[in-house]
Protein backbone atom coordinates (compact mmCIF):
# COMPACT_ATOMS: atom_id res chain seq x y z
CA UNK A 1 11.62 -0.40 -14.91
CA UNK A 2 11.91 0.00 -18.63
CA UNK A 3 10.27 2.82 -20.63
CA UNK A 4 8.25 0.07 -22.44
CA UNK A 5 6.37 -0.38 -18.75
CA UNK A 6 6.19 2.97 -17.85
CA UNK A 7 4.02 3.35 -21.16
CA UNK A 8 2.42 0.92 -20.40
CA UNK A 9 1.32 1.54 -16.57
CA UNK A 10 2.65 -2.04 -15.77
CA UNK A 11 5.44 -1.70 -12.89
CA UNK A 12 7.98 -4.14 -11.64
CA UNK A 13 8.21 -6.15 -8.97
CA UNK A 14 9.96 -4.34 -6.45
CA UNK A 15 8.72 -4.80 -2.95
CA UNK A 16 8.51 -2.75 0.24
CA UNK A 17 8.43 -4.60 3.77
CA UNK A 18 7.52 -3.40 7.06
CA UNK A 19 6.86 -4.82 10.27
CA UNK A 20 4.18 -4.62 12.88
CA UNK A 21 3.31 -6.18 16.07
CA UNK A 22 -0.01 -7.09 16.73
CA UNK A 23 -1.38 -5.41 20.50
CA UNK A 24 -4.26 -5.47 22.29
CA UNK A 25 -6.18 -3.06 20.42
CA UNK A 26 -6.16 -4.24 17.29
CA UNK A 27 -7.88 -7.84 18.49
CA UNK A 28 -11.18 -9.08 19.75
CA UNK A 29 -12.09 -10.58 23.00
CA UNK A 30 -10.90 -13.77 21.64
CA UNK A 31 -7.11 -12.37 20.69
CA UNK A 32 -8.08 -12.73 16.90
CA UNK A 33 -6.91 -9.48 14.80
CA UNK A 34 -10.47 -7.79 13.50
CA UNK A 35 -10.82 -7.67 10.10
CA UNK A 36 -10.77 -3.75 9.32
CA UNK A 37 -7.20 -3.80 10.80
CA UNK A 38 -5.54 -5.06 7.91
CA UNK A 39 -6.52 -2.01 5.90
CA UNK A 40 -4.30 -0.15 8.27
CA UNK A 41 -1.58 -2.31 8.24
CA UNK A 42 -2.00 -1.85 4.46
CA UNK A 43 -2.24 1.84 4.94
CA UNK A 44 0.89 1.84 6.85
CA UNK A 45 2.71 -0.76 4.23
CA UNK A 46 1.94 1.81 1.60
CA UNK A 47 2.91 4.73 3.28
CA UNK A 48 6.34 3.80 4.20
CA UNK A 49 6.77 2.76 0.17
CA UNK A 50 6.52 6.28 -0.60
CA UNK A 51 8.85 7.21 2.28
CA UNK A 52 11.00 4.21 0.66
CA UNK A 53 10.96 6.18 -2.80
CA UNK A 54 11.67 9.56 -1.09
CA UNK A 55 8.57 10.92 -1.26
CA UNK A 56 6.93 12.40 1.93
CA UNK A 57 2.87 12.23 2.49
CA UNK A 58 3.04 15.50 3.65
CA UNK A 59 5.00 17.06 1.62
CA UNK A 60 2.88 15.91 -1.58
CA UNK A 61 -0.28 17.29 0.73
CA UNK A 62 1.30 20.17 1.12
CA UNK A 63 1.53 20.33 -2.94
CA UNK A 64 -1.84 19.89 -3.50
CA UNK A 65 -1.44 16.23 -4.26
CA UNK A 66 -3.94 13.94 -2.42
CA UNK A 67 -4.36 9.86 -2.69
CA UNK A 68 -7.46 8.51 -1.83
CA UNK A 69 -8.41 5.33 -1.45
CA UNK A 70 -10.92 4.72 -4.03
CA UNK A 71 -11.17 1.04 -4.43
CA UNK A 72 -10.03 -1.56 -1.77
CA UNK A 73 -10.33 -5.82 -2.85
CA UNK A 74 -9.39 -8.13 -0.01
CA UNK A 75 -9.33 -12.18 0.32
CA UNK A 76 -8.80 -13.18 4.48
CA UNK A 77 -7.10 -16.34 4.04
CA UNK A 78 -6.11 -16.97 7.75
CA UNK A 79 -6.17 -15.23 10.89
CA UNK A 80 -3.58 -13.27 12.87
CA UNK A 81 -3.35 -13.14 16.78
CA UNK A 82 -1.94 -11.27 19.21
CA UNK A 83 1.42 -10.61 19.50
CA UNK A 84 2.17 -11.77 16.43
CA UNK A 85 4.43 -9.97 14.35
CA UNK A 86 2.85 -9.50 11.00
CA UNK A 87 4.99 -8.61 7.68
CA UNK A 88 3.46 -6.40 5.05
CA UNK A 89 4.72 -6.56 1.92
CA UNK A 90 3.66 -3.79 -0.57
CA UNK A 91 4.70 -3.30 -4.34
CA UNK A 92 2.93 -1.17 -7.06
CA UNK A 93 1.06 -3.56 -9.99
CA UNK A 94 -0.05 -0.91 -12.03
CA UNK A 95 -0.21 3.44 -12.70
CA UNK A 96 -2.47 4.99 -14.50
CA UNK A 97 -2.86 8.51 -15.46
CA UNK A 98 -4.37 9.75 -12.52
CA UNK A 99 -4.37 6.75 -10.55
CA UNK A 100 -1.96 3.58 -8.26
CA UNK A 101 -2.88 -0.05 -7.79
CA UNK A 102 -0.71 -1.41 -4.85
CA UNK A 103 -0.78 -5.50 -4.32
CA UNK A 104 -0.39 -6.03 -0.47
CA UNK A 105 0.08 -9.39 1.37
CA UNK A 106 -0.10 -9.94 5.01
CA UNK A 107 2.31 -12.47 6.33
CA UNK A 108 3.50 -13.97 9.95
CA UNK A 109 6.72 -13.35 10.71
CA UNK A 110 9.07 -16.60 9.83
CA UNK A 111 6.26 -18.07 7.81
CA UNK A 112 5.24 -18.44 4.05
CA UNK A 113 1.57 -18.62 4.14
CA UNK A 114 -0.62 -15.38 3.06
CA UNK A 115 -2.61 -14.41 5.91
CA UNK A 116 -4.31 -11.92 3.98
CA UNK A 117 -3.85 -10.18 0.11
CA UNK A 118 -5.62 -7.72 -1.48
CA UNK A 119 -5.16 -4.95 -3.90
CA UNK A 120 -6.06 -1.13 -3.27
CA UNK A 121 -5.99 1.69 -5.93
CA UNK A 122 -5.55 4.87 -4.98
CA UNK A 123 -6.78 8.19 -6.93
CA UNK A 124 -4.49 11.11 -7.23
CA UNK A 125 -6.26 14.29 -6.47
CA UNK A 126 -6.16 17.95 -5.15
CA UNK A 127 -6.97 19.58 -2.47
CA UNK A 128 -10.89 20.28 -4.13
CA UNK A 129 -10.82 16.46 -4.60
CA UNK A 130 -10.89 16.90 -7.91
CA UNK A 131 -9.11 13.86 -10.21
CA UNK A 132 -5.71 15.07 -11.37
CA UNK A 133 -2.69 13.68 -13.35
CA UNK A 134 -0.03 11.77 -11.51
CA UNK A 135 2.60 14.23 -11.41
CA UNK A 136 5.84 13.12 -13.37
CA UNK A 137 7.64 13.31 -10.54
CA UNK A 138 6.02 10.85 -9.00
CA UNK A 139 5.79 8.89 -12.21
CA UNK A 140 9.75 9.12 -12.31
CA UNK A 141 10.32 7.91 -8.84
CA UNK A 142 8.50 4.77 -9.99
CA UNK A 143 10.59 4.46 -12.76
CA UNK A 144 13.52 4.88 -11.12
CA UNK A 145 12.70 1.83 -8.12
């Protein structure tokens, strides 16, 4: 990332993959994956971009440095089954001062089509829940990916 899109809160494209396998619990009587689900996967996609960068949930709890979701935009495209092993693909599109917006996409293993995208931002906070600046730590560890 340049300093130019630091200033600017726009971030590169650097992307953060994980894998899951869909079970029995996360699909209706008819084997379909429910809906709600893939805001876990997502939750799990962004979590392990953090660990990616170094950073540890945890750890920033521990800090005083919360991340709520505040705002969550989805678009289902096509459904996922079970047993299928999903890929979730996470980057960061944009930082602001006291907030993340992470692009996620929802894929089937071996295949090309979006099975579902969305964007969530996330609010950084302490432990009052009170809005806070992104800590330049943080904002450095961006950078730096």
């Amino acid at each position: 990332m340049t300093i130019d899109e630091a200033m600017t809160g726009r971030m590169p494209a650097e992307v953060s993959r994980i894998r899951y396998r869909v079970c029995y619990e996360d699909t209706d009587a008819a084997g379909v994956v429910y809906y709600a689900n893939y805001l876990r996967y997502m939750e799990r996609g962004r979590n392990s971009y953090l660990r990616d960068l170094g950073m540890s949930v945890r750890k920033l709890q521990e800090e005083g440095v919360l991340f709520p979701v505040v705002e969550v935009n989805l678009r289902y495209r096509s459904p996922a089954f079970l047993e299928d092993e999903l890929i979730v693909e996470t980057r960061v599109a944009r930082m602001g001062p006291g907030s993340i917006l992470f692009d996620q996409r929802v894929f089937r293993e071996g295949e090309a089509d979006v099975l579902v995208e969305g964007t969530v931002r996330v609010a950084c906070v302490d432990r009052e829940m009170k809005p806070r600046r992104l800590p330049w730590k943080i904002k450095q560890l961006f950078i730096q990916y």
